[in-house]
Each structure stands twice: as structure tokens, then as C-alpha cells.
N, C-alpha and C. Protein backbone atom coordinates (compact mmCIF):
# COMPACT_ATOMS: atom_id res chain seq x y z
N UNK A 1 17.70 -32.49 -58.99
CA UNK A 1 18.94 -32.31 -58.26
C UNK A 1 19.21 -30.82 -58.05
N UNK A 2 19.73 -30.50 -56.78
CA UNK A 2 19.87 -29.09 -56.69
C UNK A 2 21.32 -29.10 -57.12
N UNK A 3 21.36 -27.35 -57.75
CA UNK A 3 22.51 -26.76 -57.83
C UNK A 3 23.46 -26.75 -56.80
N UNK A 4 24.88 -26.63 -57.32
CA UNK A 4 25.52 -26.27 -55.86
C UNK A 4 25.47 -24.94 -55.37
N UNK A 5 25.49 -23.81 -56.14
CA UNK A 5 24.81 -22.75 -55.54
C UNK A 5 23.91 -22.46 -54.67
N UNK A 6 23.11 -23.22 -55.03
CA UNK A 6 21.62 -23.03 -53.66
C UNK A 6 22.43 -24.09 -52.28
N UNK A 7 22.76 -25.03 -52.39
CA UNK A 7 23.51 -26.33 -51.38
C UNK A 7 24.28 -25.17 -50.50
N UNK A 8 25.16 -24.19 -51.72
CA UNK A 8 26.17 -23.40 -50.52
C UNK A 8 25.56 -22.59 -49.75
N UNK A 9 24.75 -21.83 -50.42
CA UNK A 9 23.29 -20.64 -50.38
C UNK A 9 22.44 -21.56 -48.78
N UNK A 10 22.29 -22.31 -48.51
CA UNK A 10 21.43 -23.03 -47.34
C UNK A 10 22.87 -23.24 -46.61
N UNK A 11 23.60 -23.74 -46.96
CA UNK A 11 24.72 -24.19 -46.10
C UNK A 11 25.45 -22.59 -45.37
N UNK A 12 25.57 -21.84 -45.99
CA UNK A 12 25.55 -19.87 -45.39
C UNK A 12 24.73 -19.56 -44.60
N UNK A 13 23.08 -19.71 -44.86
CA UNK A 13 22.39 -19.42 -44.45
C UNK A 13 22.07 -20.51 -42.88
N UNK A 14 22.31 -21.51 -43.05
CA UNK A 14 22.16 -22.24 -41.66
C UNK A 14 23.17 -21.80 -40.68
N UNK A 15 24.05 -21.64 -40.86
CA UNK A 15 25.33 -20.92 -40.37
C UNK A 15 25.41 -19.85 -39.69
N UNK A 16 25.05 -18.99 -40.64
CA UNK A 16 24.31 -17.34 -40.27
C UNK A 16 23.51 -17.77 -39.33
N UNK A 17 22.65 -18.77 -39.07
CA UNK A 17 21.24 -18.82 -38.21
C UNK A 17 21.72 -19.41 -37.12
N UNK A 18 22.78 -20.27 -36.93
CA UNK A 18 23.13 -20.66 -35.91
C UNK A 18 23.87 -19.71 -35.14
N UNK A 19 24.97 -18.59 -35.68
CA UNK A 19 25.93 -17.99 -35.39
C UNK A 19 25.02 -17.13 -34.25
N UNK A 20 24.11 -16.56 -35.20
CA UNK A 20 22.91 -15.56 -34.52
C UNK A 20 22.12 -16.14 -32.99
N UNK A 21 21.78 -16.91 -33.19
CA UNK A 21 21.43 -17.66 -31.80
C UNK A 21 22.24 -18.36 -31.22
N UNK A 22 23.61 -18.43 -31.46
CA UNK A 22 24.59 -18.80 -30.16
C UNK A 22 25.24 -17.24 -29.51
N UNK A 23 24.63 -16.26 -30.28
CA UNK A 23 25.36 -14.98 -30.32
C UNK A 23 23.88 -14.47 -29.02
N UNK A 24 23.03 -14.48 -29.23
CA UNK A 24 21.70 -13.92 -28.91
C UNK A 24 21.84 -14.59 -27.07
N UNK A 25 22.11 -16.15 -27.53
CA UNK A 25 22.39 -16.73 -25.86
C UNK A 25 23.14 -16.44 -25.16
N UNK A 26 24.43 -16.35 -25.86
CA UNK A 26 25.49 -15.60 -24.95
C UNK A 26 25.11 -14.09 -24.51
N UNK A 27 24.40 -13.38 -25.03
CA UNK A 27 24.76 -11.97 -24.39
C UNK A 27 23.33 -11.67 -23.85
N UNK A 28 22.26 -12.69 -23.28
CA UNK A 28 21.63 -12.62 -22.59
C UNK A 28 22.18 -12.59 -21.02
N UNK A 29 21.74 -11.55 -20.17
CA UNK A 29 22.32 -11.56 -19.02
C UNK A 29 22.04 -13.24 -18.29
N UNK A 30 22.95 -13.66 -17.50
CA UNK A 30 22.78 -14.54 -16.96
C UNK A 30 21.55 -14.62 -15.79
N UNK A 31 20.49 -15.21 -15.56
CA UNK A 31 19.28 -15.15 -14.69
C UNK A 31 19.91 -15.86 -12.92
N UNK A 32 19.85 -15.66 -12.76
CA UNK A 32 20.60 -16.41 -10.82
C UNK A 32 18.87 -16.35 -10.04
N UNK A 33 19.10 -17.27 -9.42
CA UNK A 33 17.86 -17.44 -8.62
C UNK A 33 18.02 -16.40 -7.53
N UNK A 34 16.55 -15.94 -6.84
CA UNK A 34 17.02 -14.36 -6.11
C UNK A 34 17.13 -15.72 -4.78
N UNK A 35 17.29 -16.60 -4.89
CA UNK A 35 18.10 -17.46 -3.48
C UNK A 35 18.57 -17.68 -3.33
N UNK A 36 19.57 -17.37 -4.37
CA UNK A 36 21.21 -17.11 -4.28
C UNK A 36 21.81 -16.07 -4.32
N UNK A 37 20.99 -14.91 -4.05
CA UNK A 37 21.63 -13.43 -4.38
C UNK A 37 21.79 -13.12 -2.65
N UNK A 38 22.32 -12.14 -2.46
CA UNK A 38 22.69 -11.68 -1.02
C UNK A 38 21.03 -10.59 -0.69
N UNK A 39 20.72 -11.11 0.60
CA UNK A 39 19.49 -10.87 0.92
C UNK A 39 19.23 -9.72 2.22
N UNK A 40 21.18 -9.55 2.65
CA UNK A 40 21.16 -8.63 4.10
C UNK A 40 21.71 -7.51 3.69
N UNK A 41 21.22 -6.65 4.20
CA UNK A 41 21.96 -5.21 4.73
C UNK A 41 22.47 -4.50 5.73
N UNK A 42 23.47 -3.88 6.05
CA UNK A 42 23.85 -3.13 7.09
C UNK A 42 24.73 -1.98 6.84
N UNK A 43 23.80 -1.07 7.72
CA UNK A 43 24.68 0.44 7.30
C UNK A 43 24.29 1.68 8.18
N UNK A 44 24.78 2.68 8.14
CA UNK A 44 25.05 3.73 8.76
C UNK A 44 25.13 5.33 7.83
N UNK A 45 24.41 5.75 8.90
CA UNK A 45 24.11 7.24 7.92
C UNK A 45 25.26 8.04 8.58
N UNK A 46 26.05 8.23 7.43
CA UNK A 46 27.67 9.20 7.38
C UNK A 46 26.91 10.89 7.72
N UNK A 47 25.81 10.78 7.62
CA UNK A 47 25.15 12.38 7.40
C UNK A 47 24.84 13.13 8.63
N UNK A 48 24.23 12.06 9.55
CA UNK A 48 23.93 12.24 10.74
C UNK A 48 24.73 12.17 11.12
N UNK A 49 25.49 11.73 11.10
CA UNK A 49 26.98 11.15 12.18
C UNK A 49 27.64 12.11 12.19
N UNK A 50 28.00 13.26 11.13
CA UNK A 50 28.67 13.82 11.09
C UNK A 50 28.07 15.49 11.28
N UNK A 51 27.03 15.83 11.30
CA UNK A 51 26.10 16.63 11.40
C UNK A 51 26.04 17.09 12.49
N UNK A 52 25.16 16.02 13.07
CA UNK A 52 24.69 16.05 14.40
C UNK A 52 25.51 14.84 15.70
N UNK A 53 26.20 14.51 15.67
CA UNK A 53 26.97 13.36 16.38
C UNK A 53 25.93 11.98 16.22
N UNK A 54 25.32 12.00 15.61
CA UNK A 54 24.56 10.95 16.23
C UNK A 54 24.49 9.36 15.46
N UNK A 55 24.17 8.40 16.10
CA UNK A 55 24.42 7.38 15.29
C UNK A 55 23.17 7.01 14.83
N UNK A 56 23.02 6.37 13.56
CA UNK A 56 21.91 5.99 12.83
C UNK A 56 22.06 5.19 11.84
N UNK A 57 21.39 3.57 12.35
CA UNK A 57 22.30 2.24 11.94
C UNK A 57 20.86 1.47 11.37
N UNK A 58 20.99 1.07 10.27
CA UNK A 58 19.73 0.34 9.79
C UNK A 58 20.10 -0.89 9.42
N UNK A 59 19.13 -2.13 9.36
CA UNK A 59 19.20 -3.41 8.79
C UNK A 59 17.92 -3.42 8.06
N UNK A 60 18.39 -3.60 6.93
CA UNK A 60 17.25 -3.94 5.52
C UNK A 60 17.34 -5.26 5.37
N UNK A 61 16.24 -6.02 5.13
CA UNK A 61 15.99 -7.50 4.43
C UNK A 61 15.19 -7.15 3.20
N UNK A 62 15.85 -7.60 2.47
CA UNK A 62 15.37 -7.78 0.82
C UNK A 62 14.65 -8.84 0.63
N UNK A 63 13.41 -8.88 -0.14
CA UNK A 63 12.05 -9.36 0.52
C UNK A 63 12.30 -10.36 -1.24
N UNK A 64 12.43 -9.21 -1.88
CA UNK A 64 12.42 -9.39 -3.82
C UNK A 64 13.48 -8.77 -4.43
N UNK A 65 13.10 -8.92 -6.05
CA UNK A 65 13.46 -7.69 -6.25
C UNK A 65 13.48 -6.56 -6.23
N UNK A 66 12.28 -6.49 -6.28
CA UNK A 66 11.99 -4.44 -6.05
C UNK A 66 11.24 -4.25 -4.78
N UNK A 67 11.30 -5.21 -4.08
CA UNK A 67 10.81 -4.32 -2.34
C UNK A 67 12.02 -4.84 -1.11
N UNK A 68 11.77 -4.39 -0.03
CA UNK A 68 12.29 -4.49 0.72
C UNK A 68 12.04 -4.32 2.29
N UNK A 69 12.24 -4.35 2.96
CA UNK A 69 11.88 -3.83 4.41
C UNK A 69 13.07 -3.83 5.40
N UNK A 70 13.07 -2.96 6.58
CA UNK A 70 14.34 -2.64 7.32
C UNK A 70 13.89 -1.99 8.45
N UNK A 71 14.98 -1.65 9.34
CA UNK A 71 14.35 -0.93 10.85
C UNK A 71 15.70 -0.08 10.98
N UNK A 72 15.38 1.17 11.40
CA UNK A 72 16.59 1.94 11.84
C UNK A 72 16.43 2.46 13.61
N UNK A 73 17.76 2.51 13.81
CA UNK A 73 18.01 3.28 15.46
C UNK A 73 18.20 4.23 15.06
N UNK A 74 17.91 5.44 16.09
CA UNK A 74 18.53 6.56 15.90
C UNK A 74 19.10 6.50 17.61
N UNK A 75 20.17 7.55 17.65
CA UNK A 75 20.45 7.74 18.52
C UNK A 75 21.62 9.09 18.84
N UNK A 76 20.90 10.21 19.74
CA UNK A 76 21.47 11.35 19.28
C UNK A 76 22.51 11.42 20.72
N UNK A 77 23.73 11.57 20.12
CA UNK A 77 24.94 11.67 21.37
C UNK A 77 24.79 13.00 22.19
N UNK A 78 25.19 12.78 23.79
CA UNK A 78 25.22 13.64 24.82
C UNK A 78 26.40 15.23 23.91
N UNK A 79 25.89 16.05 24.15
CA UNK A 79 26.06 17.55 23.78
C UNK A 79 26.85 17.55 22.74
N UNK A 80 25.85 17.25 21.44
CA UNK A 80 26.45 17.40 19.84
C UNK A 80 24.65 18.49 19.88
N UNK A 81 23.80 18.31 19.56
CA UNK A 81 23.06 19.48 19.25
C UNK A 81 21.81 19.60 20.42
N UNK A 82 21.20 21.11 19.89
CA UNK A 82 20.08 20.99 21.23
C UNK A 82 19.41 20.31 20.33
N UNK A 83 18.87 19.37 21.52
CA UNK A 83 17.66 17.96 21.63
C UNK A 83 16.12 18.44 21.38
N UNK A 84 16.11 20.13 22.01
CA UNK A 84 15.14 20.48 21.90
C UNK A 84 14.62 20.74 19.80
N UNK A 85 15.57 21.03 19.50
CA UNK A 85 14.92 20.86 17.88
C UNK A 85 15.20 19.48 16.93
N UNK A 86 16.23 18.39 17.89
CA UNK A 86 15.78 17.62 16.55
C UNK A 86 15.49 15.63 18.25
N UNK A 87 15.21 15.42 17.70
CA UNK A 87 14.82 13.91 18.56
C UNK A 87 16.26 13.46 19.15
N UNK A 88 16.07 12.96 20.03
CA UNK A 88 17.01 12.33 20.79
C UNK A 88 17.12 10.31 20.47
N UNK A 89 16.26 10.27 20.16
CA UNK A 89 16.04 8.81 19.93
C UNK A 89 14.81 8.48 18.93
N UNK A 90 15.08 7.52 18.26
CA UNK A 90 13.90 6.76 17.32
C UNK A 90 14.10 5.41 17.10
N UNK A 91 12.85 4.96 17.01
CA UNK A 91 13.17 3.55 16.18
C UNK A 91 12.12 3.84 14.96
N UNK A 92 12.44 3.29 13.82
CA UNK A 92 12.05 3.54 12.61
C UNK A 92 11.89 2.07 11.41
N UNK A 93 10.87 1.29 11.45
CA UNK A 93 10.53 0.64 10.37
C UNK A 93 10.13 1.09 9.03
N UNK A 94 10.47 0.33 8.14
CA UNK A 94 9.75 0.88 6.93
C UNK A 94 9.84 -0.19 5.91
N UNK A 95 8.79 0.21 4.88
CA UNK A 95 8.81 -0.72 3.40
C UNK A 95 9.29 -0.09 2.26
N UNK A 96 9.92 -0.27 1.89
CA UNK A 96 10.61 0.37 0.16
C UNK A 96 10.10 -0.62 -1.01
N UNK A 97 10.24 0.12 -2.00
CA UNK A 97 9.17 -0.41 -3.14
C UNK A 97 10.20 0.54 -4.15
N UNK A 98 11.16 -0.35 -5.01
CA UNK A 98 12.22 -0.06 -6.00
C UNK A 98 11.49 0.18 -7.22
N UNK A 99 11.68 1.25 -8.27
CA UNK A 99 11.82 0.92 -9.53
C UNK A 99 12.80 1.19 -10.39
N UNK A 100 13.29 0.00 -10.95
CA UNK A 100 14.20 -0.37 -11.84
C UNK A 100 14.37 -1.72 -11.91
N UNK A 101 15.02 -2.09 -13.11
CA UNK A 101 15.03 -3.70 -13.81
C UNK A 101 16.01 -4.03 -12.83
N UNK A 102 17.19 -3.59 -12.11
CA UNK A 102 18.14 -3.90 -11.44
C UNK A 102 17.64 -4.88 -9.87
N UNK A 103 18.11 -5.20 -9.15
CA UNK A 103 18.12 -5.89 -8.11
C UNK A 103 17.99 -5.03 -6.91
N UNK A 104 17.14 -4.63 -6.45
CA UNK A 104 16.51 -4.19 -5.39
C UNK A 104 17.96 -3.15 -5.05
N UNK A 105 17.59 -2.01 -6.35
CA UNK A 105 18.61 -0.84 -5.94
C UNK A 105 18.32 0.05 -7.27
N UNK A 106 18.22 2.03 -7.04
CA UNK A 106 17.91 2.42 -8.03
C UNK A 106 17.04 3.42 -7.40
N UNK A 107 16.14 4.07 -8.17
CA UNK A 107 15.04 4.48 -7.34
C UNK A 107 14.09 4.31 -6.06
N UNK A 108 13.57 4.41 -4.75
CA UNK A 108 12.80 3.90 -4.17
C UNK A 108 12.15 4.88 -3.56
N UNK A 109 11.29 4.48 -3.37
CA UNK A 109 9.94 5.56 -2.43
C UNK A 109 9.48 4.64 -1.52
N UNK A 110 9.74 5.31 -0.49
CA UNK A 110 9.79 4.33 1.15
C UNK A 110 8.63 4.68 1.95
N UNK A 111 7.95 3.65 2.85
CA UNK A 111 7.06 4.28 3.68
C UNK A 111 7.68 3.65 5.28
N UNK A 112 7.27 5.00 6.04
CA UNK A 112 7.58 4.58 7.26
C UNK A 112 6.71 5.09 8.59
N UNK A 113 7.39 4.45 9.51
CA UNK A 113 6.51 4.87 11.19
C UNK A 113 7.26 5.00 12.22
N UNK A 114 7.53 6.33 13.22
CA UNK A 114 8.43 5.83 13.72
C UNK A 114 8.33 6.65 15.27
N UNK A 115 8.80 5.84 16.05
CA UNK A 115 8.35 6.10 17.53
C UNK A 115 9.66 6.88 18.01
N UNK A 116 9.57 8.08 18.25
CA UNK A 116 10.48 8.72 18.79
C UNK A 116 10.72 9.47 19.95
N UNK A 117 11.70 10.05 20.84
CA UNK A 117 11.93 10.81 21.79
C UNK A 117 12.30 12.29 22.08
N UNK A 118 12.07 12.90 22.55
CA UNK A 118 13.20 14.67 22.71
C UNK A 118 12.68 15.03 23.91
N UNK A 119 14.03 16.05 24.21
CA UNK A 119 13.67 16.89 25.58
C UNK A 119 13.77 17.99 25.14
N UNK A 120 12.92 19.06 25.93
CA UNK A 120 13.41 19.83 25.94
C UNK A 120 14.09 20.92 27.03
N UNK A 121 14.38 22.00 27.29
CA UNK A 121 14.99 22.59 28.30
C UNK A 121 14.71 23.72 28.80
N UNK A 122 13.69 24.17 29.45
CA UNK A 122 13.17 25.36 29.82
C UNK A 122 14.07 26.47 31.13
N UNK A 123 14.67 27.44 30.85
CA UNK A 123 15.37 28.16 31.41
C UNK A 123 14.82 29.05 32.90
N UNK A 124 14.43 28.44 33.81
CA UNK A 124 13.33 29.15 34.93
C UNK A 124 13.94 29.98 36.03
N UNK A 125 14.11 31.23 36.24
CA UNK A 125 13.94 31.85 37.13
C UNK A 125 13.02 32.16 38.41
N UNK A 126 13.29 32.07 39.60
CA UNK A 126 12.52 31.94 40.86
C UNK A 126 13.22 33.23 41.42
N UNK A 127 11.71 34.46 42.17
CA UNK A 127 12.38 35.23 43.07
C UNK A 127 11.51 34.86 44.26
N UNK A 128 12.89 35.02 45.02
CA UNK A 128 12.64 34.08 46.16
C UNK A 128 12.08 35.64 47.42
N UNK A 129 10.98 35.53 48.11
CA UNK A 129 10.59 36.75 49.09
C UNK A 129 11.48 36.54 49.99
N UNK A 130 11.23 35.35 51.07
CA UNK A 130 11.96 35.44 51.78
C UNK A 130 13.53 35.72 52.09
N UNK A 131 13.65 35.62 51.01
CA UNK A 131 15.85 35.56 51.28
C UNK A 131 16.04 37.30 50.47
N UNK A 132 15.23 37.37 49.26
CA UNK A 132 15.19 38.34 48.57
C UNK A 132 15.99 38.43 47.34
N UNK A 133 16.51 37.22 47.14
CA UNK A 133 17.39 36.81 45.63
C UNK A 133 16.35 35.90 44.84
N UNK A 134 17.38 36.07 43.93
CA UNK A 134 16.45 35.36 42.50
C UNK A 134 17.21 34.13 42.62
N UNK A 135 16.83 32.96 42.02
CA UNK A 135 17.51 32.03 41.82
C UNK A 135 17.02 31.10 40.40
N UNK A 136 17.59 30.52 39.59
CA UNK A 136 17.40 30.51 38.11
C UNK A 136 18.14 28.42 37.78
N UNK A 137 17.50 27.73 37.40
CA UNK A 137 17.98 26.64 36.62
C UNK A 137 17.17 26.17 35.68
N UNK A 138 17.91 24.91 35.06
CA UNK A 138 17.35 24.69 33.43
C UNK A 138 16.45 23.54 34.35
N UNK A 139 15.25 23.19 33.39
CA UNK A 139 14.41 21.75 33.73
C UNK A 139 14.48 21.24 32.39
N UNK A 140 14.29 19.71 32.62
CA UNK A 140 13.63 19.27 31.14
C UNK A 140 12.99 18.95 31.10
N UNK A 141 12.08 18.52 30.05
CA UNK A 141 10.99 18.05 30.05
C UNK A 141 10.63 17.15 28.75
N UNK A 142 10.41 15.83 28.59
CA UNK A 142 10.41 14.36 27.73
C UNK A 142 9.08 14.92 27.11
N UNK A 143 9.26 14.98 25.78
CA UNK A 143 8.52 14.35 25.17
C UNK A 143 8.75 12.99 24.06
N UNK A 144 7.60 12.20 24.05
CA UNK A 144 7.66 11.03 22.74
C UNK A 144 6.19 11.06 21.98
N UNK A 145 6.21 10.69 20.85
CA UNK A 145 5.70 10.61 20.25
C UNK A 145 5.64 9.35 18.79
N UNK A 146 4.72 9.70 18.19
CA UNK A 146 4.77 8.49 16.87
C UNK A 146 4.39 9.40 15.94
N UNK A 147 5.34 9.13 14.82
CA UNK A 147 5.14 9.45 13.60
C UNK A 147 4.82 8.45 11.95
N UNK A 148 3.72 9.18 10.98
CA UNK A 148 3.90 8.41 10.09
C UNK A 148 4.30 9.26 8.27
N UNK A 149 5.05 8.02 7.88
CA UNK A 149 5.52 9.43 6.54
C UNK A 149 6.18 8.31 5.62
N UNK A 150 6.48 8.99 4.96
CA UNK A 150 7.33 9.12 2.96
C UNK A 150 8.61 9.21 2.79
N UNK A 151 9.39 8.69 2.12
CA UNK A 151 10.82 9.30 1.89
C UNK A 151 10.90 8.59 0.49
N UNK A 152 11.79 9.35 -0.15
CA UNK A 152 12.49 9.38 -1.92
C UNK A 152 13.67 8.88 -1.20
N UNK A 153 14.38 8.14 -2.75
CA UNK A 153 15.56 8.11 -2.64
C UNK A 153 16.17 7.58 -3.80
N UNK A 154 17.36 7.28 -3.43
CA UNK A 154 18.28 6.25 -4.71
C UNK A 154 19.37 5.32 -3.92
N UNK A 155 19.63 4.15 -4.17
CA UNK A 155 20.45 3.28 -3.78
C UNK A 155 21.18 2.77 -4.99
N UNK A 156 22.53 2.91 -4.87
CA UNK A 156 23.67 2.35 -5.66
C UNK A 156 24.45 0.87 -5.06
N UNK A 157 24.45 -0.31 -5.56
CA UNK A 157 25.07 -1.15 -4.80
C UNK A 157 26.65 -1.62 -6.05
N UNK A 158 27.60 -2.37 -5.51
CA UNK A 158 28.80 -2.25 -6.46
C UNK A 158 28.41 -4.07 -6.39
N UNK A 159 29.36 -4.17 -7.04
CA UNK A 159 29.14 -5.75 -7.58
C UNK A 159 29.77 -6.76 -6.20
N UNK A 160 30.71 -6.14 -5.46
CA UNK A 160 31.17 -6.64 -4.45
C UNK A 160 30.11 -6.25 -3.19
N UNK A 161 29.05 -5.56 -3.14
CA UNK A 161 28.15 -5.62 -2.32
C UNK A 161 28.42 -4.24 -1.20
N UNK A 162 28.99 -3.06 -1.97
CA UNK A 162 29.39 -1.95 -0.97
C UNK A 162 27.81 -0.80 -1.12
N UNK A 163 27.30 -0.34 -0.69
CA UNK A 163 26.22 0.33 -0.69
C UNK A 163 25.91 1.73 -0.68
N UNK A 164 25.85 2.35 -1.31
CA UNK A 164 25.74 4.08 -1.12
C UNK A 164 23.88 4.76 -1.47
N UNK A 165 23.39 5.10 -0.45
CA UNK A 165 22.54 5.58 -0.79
C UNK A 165 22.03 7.04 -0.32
N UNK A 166 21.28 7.86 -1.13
CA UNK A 166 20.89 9.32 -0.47
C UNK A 166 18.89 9.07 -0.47
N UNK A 167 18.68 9.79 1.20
CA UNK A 167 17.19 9.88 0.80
C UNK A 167 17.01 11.21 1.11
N UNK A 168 15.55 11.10 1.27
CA UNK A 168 14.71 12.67 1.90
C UNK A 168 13.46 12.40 1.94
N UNK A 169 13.40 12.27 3.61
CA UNK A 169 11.47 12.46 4.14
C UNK A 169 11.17 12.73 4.74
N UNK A 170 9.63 13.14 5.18
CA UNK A 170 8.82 14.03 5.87
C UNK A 170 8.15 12.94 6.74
N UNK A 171 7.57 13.24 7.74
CA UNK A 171 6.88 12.12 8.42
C UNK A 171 5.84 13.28 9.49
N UNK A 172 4.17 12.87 9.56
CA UNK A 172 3.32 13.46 10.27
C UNK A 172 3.21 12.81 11.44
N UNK A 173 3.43 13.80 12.91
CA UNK A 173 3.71 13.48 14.15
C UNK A 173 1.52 13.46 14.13
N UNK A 174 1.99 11.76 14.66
CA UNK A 174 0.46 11.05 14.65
C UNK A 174 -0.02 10.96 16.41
N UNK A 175 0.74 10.90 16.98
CA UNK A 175 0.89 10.97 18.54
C UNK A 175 1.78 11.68 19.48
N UNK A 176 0.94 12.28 20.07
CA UNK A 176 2.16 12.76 20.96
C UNK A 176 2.71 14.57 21.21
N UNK A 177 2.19 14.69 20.00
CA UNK A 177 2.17 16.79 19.66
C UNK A 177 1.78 17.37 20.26
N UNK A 178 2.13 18.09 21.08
CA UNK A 178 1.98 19.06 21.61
C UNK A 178 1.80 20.31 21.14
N UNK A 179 1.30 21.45 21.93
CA UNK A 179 1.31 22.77 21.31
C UNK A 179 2.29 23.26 20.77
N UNK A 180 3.38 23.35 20.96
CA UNK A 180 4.72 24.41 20.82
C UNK A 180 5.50 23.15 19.84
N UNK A 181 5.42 22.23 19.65
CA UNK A 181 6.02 21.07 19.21
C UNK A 181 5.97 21.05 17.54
N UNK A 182 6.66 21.56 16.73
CA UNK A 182 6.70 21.24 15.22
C UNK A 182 5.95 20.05 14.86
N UNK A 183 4.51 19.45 13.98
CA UNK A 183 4.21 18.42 14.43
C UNK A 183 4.56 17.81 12.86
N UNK A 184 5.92 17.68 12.74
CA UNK A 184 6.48 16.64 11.46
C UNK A 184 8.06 16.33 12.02
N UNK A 185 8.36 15.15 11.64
CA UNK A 185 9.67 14.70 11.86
C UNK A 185 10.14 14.48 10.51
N UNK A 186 11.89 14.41 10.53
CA UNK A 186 12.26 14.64 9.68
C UNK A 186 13.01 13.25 9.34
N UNK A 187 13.45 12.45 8.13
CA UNK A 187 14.05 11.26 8.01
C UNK A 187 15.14 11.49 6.32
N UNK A 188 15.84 10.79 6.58
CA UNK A 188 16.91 10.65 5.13
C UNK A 188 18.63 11.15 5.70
N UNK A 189 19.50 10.96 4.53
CA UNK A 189 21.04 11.30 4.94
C UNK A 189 21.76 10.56 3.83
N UNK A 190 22.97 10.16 3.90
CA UNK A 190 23.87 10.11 3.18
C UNK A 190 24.25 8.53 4.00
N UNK A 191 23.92 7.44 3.08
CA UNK A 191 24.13 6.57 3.52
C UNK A 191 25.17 5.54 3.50
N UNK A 192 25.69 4.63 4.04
CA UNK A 192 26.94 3.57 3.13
C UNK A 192 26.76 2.45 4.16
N UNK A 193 26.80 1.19 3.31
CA UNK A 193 27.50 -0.26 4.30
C UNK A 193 27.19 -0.92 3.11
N UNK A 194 26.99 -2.07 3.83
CA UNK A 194 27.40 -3.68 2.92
C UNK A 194 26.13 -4.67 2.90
N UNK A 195 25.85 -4.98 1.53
CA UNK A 195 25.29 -6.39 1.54
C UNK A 195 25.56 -7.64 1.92
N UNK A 196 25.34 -8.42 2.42
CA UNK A 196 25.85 -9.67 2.14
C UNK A 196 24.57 -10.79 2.27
């Protein structure tokens, strides 16, 4: 026959063991299927917009957890900067590849490609023999091209699905360069919108 000492001694100890694993379950994060998590994005770079006038609007689809894919417009407004140093237009795909335990937000290193536009504006003077004056206007002249490249970043999302992110990338002009033509484009800004 056992003591009652040891009876209480097991009867503590089962207790303790249960307490511990109802304690251990509860403060396991809850798991949600990622097919029930919000899978869209939409947003706008505050950086450009405010910089350069221009608008620059992306839609991301969240693929997983840690990747993603999205397409951005660019689009640079009539006389906010000369066109001749930064693009007038782009379209821009890309793949992001997150790390962190979190839900496709945190660190990311992005790859992208992106088909873009600019003019530029050459200032020409004509002397004219016959009349014997000079006469002088601007021309432009289109270029487009394709670029391919890299960007860093970080994405913050809030529990209600508001979005803030900062990047920075380089991209090698793969088509389209010309002589006088910087042959890298530039990508990233100060980002914000919404999941849902």
C-alpha cells in the first residue's frame, strides 16, 4: 500500500504536468491557413510623388509566406522635373523573396525588369544665310529602353493590414543605351497602402 505522501507527491506532480501543457498550448501562436490570410496589395510611393510629381502605384500578390510578386507603373507628370535625367514612364515587374518568420513582411531582396521611357531636349540654333538671322528651338528626342536589377528593402504591415515600406535599387539598362545615356536605372522610395 502506498503512503499518502507519495499519493499527494503524484497527485502535485500530475497537476504540475498538466498545468505545463495547457500553459505551453495556449501561448503557442495560433497557426491560420495562408488561405485565409489576405493575399492583395495596393500602394503608392509617397517618395516619388512628392519628389518628383510623379505617380508610382504597385499591386503585389503574395504567392507564400516569404515570396511574392507585383508590377509597378511609373508615371512622371507634365513639368515636375527634366525628363531628360530621370524616365518619364515604366512598367516594372518583380519577385521578392522575404526573410523573416513573419508573414511575407520584414526584410526582402527583390529582383526586377523593367521597360521604360525618357525624352530628351536638345536646344538647336539655326543661322539662317538667306534672311541673315539666327533662329533657335528645343527638339526632343524618345528614348526606351529595358532594364534588369536588384533592390533591398523592409516592409512593415499593422495587424489591420496598413503597409509601410522603404527600398533601394539599381537596375542595368539591358536595351536600348545609347552613348550619352547613363546606362543604369534607378528603383525604390518610401512606400504606403493596404492589404487586403
Amino acid at each position: 500500500m502506498k503512503k499518502p505522501h507519495l499519493k499527494l507527491s503524484y497527485c502535485i506532480l500530475f497537476i504540475f504536468i498538466y498545468s505545463i501543457n495547457n500553459y505551453a498550448q495556449e501561448s503557442k501562436p495560433v497557426q491560420t491557413s495562408d488561405a485565409k490570410l489576405p493575399k492583395n496589395e495596393v500602394k503608392i510611393n509617397a517618395f516619388t510623388l512628392i519628389a518628383f510629381g510623379a505617380i508610382d502605384i504597385t499591386y503585389e500578390r503574395v504567392l507564400n509566406n516569404e515570396s511574392s510578386a507585383g508590377i509597378s507603373i511609373y508615371v512622371l507628370g507634365q513639368n515636375n522635373i527634366d525628363s531628360e535625367f530621370y524616365r518619364t514612364f515604366s512598367l516594372t515587374p518583380y519577385y521578392r523573396s522575404y526573410f523573416s518568420d513573419m508573414y511575407n513582411k520584414g526584410f526582402f531582396i527583390e529582383l526586377f525588369a523593367m521597360a521604360y521611357s525618357r525624352e530628351d531636349e536638345y536646344y538647336n540654333s539655326y543661322d539662317s544665310i538667306e534672311n541673315g538671322y539666327t533662329t533657335s528651338n528645343y527638339e526632343t528626342e524618345k528614348h526606351t529602353g529595358a532594364a534588369l536589377g536588384i533592390s533591398v528593402g523592409g516592409k512593415w504591415v499593422t495587424k489591420t493590414g496598413f503597409i509601410a515600406e522603404i527600398s533601394l535599387g539599381i537596375g542595368r539598362v539591358m536595351i536600348g543605351n545609347t552613348n550619352d545615356e547613363v546606362p543604369v536605372v534607378g528603383r525604390g522610395g518610401i512606400t504606403i497602402g493596404k492589404r487586403f
